[in-house]
Protein backbone atom coordinates (compact mmCIF):
# COMPACT_ATOMS: atom_id res chain seq x y z
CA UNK A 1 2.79 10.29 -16.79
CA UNK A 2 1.22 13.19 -14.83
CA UNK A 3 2.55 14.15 -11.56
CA UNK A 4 -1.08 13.15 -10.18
CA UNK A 5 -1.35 10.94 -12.94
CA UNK A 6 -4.75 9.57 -14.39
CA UNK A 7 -3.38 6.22 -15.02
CA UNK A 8 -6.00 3.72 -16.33
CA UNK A 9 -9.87 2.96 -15.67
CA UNK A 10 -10.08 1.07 -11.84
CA UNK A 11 -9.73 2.02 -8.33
CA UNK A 12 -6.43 3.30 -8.17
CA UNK A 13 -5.68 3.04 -11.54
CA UNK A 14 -4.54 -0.09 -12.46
CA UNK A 15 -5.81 -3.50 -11.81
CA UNK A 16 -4.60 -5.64 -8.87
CA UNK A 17 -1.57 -8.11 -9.83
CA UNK A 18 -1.94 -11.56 -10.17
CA UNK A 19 -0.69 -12.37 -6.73
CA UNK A 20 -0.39 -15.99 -7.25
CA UNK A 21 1.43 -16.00 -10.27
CA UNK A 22 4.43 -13.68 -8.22
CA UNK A 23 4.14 -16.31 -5.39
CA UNK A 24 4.41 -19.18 -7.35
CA UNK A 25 7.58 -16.72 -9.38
CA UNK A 26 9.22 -15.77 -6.37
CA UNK A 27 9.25 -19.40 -5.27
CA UNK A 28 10.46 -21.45 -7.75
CA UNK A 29 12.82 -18.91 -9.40
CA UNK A 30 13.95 -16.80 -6.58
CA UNK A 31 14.76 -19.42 -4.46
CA UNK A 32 17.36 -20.99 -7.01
CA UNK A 33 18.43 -17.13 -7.68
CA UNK A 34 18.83 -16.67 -3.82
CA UNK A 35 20.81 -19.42 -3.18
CA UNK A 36 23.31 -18.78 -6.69
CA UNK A 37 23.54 -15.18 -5.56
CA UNK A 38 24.44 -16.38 -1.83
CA UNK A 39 27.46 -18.19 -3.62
CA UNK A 40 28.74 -15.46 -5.65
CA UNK A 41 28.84 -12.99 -3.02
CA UNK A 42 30.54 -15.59 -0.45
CA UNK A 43 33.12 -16.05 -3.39
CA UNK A 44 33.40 -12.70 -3.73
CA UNK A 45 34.61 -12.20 -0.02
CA UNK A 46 37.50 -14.09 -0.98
CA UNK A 47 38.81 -11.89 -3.91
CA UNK A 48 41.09 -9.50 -3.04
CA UNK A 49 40.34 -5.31 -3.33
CA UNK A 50 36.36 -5.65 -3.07
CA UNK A 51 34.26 -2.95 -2.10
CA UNK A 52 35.54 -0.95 1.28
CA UNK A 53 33.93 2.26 1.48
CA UNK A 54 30.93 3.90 1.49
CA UNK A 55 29.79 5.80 -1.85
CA UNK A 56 28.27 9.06 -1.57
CA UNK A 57 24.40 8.76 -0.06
CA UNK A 58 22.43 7.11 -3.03
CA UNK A 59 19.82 5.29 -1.23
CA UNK A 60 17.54 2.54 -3.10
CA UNK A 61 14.09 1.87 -1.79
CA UNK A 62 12.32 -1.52 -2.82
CA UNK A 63 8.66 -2.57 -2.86
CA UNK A 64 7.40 -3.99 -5.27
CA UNK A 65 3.71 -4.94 -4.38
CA UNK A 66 1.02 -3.48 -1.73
CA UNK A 67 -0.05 -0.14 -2.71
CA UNK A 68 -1.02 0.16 0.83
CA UNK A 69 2.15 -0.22 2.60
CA UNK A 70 3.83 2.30 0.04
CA UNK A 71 1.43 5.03 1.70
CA UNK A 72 3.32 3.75 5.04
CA UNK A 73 6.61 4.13 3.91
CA UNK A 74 6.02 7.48 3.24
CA UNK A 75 7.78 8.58 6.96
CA UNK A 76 10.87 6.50 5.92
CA UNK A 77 11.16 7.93 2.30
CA UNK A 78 10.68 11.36 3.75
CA UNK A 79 13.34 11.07 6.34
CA UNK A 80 15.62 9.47 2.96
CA UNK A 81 14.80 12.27 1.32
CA UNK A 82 16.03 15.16 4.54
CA UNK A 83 18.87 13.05 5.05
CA UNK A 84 20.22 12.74 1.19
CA UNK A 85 18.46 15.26 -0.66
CA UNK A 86 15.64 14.02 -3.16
CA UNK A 87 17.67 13.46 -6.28
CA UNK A 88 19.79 10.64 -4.32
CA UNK A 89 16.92 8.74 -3.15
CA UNK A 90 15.66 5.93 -5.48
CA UNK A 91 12.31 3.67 -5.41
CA UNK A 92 12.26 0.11 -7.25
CA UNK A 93 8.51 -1.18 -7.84
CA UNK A 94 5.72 -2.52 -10.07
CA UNK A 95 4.79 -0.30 -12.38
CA UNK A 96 0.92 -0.76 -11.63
CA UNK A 97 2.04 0.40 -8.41
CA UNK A 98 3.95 3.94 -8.99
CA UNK A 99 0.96 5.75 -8.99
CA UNK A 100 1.25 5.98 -5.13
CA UNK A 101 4.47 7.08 -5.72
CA UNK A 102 3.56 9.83 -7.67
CA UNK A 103 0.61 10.85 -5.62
CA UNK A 104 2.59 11.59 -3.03
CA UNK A 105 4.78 13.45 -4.47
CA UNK A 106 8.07 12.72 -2.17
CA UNK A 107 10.43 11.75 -5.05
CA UNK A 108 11.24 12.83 -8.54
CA UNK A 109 9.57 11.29 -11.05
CA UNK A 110 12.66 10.02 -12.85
CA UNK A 111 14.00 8.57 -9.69
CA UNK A 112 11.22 5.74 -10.08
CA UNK A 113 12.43 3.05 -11.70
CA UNK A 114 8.82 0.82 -12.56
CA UNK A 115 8.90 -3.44 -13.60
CA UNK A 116 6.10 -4.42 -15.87
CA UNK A 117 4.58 -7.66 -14.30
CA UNK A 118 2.27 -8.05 -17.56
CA UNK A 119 4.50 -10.86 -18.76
CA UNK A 120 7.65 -12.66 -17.41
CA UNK A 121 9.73 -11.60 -20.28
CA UNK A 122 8.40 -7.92 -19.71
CA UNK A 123 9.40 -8.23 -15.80
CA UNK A 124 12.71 -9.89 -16.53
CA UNK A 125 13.93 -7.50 -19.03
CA UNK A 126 12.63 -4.23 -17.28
CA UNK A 127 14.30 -5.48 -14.24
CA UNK A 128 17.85 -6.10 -16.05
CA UNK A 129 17.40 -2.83 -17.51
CA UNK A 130 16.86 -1.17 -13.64
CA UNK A 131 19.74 -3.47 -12.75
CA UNK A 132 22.17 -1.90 -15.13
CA UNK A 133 20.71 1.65 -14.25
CA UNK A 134 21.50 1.13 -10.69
CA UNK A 135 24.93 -0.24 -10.71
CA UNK A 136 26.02 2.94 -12.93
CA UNK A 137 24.16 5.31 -9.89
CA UNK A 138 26.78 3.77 -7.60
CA UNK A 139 24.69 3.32 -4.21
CA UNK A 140 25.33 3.45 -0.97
CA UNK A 141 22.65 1.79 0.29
CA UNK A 142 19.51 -0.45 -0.45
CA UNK A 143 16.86 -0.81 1.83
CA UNK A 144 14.31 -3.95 1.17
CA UNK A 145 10.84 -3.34 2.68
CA UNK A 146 9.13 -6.46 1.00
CA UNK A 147 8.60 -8.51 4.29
CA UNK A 148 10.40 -11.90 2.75
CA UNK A 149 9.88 -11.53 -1.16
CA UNK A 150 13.06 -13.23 -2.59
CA UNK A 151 12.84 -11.15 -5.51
CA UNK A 152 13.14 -7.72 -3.73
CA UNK A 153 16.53 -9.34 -1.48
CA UNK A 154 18.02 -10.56 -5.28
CA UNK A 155 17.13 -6.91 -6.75
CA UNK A 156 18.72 -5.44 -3.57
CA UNK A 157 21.94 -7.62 -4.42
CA UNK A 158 22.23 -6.87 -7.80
CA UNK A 159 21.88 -3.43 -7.53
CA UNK A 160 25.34 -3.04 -6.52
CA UNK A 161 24.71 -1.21 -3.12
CA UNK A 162 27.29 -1.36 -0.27
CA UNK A 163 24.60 -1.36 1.93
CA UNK A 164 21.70 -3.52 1.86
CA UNK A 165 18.82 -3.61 4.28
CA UNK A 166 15.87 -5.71 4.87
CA UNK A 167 14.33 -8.73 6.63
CA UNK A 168 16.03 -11.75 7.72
CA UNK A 169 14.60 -15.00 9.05
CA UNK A 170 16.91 -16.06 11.65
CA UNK A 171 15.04 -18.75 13.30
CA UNK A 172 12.47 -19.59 10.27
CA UNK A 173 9.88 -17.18 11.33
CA UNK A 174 9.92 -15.81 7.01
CA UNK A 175 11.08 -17.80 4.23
CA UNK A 176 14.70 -18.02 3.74
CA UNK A 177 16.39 -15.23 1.27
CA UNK A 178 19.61 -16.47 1.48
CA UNK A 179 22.90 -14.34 2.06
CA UNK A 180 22.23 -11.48 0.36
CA UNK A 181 21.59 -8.92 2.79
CA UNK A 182 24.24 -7.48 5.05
CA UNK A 183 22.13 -5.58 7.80
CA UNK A 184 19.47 -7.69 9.04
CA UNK A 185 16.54 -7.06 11.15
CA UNK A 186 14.05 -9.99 12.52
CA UNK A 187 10.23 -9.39 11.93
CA UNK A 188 8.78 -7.70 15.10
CA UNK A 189 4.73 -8.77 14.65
CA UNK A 190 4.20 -5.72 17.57
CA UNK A 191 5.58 -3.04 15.48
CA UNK A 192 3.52 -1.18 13.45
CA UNK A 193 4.43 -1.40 9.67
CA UNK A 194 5.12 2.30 8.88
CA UNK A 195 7.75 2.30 12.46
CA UNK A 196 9.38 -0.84 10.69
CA UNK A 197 9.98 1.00 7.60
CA UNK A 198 11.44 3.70 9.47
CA UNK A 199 13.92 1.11 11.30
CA UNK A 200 14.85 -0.17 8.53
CA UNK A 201 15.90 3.06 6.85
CA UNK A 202 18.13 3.98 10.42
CA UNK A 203 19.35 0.35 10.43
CA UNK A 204 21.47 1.15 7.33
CA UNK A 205 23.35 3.54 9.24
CA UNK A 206 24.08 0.69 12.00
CA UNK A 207 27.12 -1.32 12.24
CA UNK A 208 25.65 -4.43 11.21
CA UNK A 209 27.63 -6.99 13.75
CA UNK A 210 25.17 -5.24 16.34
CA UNK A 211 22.05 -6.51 14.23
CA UNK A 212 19.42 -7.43 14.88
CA UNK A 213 19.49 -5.35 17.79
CA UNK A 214 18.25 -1.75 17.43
CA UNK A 215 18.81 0.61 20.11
CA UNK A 216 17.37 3.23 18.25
CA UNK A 217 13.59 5.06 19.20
CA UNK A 218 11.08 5.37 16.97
CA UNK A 219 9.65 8.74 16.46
CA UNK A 220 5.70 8.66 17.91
CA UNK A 221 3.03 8.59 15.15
CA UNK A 222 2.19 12.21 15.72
CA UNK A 223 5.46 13.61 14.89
CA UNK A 224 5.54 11.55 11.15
CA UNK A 225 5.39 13.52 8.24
CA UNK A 226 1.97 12.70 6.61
CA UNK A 227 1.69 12.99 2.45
CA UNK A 228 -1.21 15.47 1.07
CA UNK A 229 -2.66 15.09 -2.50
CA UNK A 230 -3.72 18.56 -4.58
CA UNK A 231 -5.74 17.81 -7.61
CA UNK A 232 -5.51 19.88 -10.55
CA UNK A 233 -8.39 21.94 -11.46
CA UNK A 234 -9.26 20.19 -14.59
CA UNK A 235 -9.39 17.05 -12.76
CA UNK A 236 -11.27 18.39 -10.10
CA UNK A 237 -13.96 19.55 -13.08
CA UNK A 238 -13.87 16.46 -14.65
CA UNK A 239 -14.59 14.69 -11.49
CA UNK A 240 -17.17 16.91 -10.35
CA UNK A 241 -18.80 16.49 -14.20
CA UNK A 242 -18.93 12.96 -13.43
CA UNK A 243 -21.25 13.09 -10.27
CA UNK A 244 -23.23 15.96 -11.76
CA UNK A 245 -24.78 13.31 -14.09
CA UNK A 246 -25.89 11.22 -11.16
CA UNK A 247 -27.88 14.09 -9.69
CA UNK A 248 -24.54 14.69 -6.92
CA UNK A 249 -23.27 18.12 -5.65
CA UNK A 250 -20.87 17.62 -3.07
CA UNK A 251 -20.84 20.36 -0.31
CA UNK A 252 -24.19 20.69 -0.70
CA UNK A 253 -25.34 17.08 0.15
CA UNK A 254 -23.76 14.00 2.15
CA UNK A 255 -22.10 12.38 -0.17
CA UNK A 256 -20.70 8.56 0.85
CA UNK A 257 -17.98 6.23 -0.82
CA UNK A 258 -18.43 2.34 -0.43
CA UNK A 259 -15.54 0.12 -1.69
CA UNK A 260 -16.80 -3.27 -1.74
CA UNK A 261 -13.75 -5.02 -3.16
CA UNK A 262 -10.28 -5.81 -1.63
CA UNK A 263 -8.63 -7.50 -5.22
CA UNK A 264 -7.24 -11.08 -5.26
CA UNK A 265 -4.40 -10.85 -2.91
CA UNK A 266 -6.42 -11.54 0.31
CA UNK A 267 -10.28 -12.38 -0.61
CA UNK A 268 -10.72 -13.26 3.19
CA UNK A 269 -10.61 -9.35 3.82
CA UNK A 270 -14.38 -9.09 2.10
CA UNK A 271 -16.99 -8.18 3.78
CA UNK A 272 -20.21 -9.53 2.46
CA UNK A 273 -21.58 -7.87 -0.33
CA UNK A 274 -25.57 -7.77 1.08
CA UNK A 275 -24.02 -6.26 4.12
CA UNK A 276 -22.73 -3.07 1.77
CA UNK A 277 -26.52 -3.17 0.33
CA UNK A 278 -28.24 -3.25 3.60
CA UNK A 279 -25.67 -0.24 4.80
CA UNK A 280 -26.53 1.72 1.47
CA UNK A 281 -30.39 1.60 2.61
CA UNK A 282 -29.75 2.63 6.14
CA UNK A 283 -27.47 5.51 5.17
CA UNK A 284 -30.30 6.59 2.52
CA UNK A 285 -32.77 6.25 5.39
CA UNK A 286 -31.09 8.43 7.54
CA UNK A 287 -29.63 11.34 5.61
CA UNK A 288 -32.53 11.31 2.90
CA UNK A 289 -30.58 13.97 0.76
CA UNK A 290 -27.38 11.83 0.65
CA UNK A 291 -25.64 10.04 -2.39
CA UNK A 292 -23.71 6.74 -2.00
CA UNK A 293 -21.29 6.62 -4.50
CA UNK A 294 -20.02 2.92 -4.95
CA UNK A 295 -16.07 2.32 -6.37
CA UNK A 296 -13.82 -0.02 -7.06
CA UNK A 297 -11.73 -2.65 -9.82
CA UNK A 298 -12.64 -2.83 -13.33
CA UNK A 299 -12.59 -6.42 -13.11
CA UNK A 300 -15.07 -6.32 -9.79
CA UNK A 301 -17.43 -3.82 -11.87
CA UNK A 302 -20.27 -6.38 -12.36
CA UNK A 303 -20.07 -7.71 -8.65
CA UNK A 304 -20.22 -3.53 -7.90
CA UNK A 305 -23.36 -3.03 -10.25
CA UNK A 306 -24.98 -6.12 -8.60
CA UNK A 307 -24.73 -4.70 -5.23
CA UNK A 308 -26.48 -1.22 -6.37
CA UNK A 309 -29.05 -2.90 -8.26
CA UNK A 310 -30.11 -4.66 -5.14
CA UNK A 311 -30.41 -1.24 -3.62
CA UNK A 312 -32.12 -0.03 -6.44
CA UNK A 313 -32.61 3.31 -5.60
CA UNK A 314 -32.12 6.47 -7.85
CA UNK A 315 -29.37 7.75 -5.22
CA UNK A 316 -26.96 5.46 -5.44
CA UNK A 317 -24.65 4.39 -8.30
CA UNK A 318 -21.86 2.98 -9.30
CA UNK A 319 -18.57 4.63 -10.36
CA UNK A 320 -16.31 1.28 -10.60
CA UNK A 321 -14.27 1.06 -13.00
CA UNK A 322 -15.27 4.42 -14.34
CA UNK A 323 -12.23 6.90 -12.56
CA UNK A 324 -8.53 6.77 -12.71
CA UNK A 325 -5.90 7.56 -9.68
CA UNK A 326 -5.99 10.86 -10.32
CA UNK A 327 -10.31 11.16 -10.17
CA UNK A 328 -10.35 8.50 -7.74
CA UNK A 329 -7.88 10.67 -5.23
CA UNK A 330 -9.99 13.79 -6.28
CA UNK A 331 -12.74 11.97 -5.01
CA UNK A 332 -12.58 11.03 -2.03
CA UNK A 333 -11.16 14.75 -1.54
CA UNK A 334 -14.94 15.92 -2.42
CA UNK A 335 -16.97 13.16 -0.59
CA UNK A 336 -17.50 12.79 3.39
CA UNK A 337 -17.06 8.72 4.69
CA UNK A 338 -15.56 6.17 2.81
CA UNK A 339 -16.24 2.69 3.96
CA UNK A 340 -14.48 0.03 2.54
CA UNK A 341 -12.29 -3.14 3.06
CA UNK A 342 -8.37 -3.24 4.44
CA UNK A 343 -7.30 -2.85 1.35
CA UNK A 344 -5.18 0.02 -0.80
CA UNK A 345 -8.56 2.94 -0.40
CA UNK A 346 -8.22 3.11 3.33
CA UNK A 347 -4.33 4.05 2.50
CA UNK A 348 -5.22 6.52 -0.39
CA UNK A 349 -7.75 8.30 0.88
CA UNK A 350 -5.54 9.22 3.89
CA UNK A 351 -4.09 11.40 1.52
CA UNK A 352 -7.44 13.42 1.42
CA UNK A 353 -9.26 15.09 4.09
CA UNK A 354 -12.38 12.35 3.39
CA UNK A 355 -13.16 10.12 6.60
CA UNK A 356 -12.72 6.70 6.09
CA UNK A 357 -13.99 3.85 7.85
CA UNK A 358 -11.90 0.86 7.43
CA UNK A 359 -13.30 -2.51 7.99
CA UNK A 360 -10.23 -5.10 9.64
CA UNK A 361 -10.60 -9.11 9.59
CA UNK A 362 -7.88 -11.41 8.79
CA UNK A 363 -5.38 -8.57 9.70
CA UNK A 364 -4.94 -6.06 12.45
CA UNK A 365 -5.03 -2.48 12.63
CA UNK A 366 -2.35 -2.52 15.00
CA UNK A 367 0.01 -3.36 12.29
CA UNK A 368 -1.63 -2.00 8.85
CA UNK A 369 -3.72 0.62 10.03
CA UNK A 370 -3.03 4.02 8.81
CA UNK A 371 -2.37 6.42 11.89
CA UNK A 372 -4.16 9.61 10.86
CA UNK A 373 -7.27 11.43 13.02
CA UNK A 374 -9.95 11.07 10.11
CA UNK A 375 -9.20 7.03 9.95
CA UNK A 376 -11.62 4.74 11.71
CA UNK A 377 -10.86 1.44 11.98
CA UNK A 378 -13.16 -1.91 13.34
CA UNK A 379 -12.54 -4.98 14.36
CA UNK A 380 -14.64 -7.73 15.51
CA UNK A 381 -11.75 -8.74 17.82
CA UNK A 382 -12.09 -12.72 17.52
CA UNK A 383 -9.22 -15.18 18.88
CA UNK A 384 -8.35 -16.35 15.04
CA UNK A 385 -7.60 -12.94 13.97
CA UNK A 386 -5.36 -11.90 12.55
CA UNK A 387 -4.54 -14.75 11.05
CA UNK A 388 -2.18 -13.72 8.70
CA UNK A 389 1.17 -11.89 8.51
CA UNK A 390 4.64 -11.66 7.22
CA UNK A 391 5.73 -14.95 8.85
CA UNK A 392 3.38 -17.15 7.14
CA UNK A 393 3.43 -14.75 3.68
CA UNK A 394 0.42 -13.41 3.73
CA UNK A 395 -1.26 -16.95 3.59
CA UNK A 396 -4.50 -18.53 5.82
CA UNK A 397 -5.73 -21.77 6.33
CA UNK A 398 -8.77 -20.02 7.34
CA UNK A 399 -12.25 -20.55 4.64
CA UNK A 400 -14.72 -18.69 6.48
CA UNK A 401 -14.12 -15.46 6.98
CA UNK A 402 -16.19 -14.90 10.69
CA UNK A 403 -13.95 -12.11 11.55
CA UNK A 404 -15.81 -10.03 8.73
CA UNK A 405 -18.87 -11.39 8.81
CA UNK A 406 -19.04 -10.90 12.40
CA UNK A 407 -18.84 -6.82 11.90
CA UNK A 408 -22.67 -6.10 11.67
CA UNK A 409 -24.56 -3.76 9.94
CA UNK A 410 -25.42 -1.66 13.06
CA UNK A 411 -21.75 -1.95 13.97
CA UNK A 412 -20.13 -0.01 10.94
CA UNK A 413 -23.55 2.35 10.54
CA UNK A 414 -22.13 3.52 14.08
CA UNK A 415 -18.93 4.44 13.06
CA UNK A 416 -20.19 6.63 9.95
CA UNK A 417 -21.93 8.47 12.70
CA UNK A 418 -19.14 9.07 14.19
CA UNK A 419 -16.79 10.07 11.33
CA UNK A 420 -19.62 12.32 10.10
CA UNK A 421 -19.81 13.98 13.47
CA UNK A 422 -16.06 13.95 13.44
CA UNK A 423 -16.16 15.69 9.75
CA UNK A 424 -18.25 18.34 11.02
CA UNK A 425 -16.39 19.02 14.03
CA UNK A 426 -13.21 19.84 12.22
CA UNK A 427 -12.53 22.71 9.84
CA UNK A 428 -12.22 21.56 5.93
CA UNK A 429 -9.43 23.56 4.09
């Protein structure tokens, strides 16, 4: 794979995992897994000469899922990285979810180790194969940052680490993981997800009887490293061939992204489909030279094309389905405002100078919003939101989603406005 790699045809370029299917996985098998583990490593106490030292600094990273949150851990990888020099830091994850990885460019490319989740057999045997890899790197340390997947705490086990980081619910605020971690931190639903990442990372360095206490500050949002993606010219010609054959110059014309989908793992985060229409048409109205460029899933390219159609005007099309990563990335890099969902785009395009406008329902900013001065996120601020979070994993009893619907049209036209103002303001590089 390329460095920026073009990976396959859909917003970020793959298609969203079948969420359910890992939930149901992670349930049924990892909690038997947990629990045998738990009893192998408390019978291992009791063998004489285990481990009793700390190998050199080989650090492990593990997320599996939410392309998202990998854009957040980029502070915590980057501080890995300064602290034990890129060839000795490690990342374990789907491999519909490298591409992140690779955008941002903060690890060798061999030093992602990727699980096929196209089949249970594929899954199973690609993670015994990163197993064995692992135990022969000898690490020092693991550090989980699922929130309470049983798989990642099983993976972080088996690796063979001395050290192993991650989540712990103490008092039943996560599901249980068993005893597989040896530094644990509670879940702190006031701390932002990218400063959790980075405790995490510094917790591995704690003695672990003082756990879950952390006396340790957090550096202020401003002073995190932020990642940066260059396209390569040919992809920036290809992508620039693509709009020329719906009548769009960038730099020359306003030229606006709408992301309409969110994928399967949280449908509550939608926001209605006429309201993306009827925000098309005022945009149009407005700036009558601009181009709205819609994106998203392959699998959500019909519910895309629907949407235009009901615009149905010559300025706006459709482009789901129809870019990789790599064009996708390049992009938003050439446009002015994305709108769209919480979902992975508000994260990617943070790696761009684009503005984005990021639409928050059934969770909070406060936690998941990226931190950056060309991000813009809204909220219609309602008592049930958010509603959900790493205690109740990820789940809602909630089957109207008023937090969304509540953010009008006028609402989110208002913020363009001001991100356009805001992209004008600022010199482009």
């Amino acid at each position: 794979r390329r460095r920026n790699g073009a990976g396959s045809r859909s917003t970020g370029g793959v298609e969203a995992v079948d969420i359910r299917t890992l939930r149901r996985v992670d349930r049924w098998l990892g909690g038997p897994l947990c629990g045998g583990l738990t009893l192998c490593r408390r019978l291992a106490r009791l063998a004489p000469g285990g481990g009793s030292g700390r190998q050199p600094r080989r650090m492990l990273f593990i997320k599996l899922a939410e392309q998202g949150s990998t854009v957040l851990a980029y502070p915590a990888l980057a501080r890995a990285v300064a602290e034990c020099g890129p060839a000795n830091v490690h990342f374990l994850v789907f491999a519909e979810n490298r591409f992140i990885l690779d955008a941002m460019r903060v690890l060798p490319a061999e030093n992602i180790l990727a699980l096929r989740t196209d089949s249970l057999a594929h899954c199973l045997g690609d993670a015994l194969q990163a197993v064995r890899r692992l135990r022969r790197l000898r690490l020092a340390e693991a550090v989980d940052l699922e929130f309470f997947s049983r798989a990642s705490a099983c993976l972080a086990y088996l690796s063979g680490a001395w050290v192993r980081v991650g989540l712990h619910a103490f008092h039943g605020e996560g599901p249980w993981r068993g005893d597989l971690l040896t530094h644990r931190l509670s879940f702190n639903p006031h701390l932002h997800t990218a400063d959790l990442f980075l405790c995490l990372t510094a917790a591995a360095a704690c003695d672990p009887r003082s756990l879950p206490a952390l006396p340790l500050p957090v550096p202020p949002p401003t002073d995190q490293p932020r990642p940066r993606f260059e396209p390569d010219p040919a992809c920036r010609d290809e992508v620039l061939r693509l709009l020329a054959a719906h009548d769009t110059r960038p730099g020359t014309q306003p030229v606006f992204l709408l992301n309409p989908n969110c994928g399967d793992m949280l449908p509550l985060r939608r926001w209605p489909g006429e309201r993306y229409a009827a925000l098309a048409a005022r945009l149009l109205a407005e700036w009558p030279q601009a181009r709205i460029v819609f994106t998203g899933l392959t699998s959500e390219a019909a519910r895309t094309e629907a949407i235009v159609e009901r615009i149905a005007d010559p300025r706006c099309f459709s482009l789901a389905g129809q870019t990789g990563f790599a064009q996708l990335l390049t992009l938003y890099g050439l446009a002015d405002v994305l709108v769209t969902n919480d979902s992975g785009p508000a994260h990617f395009a943070t790696l761009t100078d684009i503005e984005v406008v990021v639409l928050f329902g059934p969770e909070t900013p406060a936690l998941f919003g990226a931190r950056t001065p060309t991000t813009h996120a809204l909220t219609a601020g309602l008592p049930c939101s958010p509603c959900v979070n790493a205690a109740n994993n990820r789940r809602s009893a909630c089957r109207n989603n008023l937090c969304m619907q509540r953010l009008g049209v006028e609402t989110v036209l208002d913020a363009v406005r001001q991100a356009c103002a805001a992209r004008r303001a600022r010199p482009i590089p």
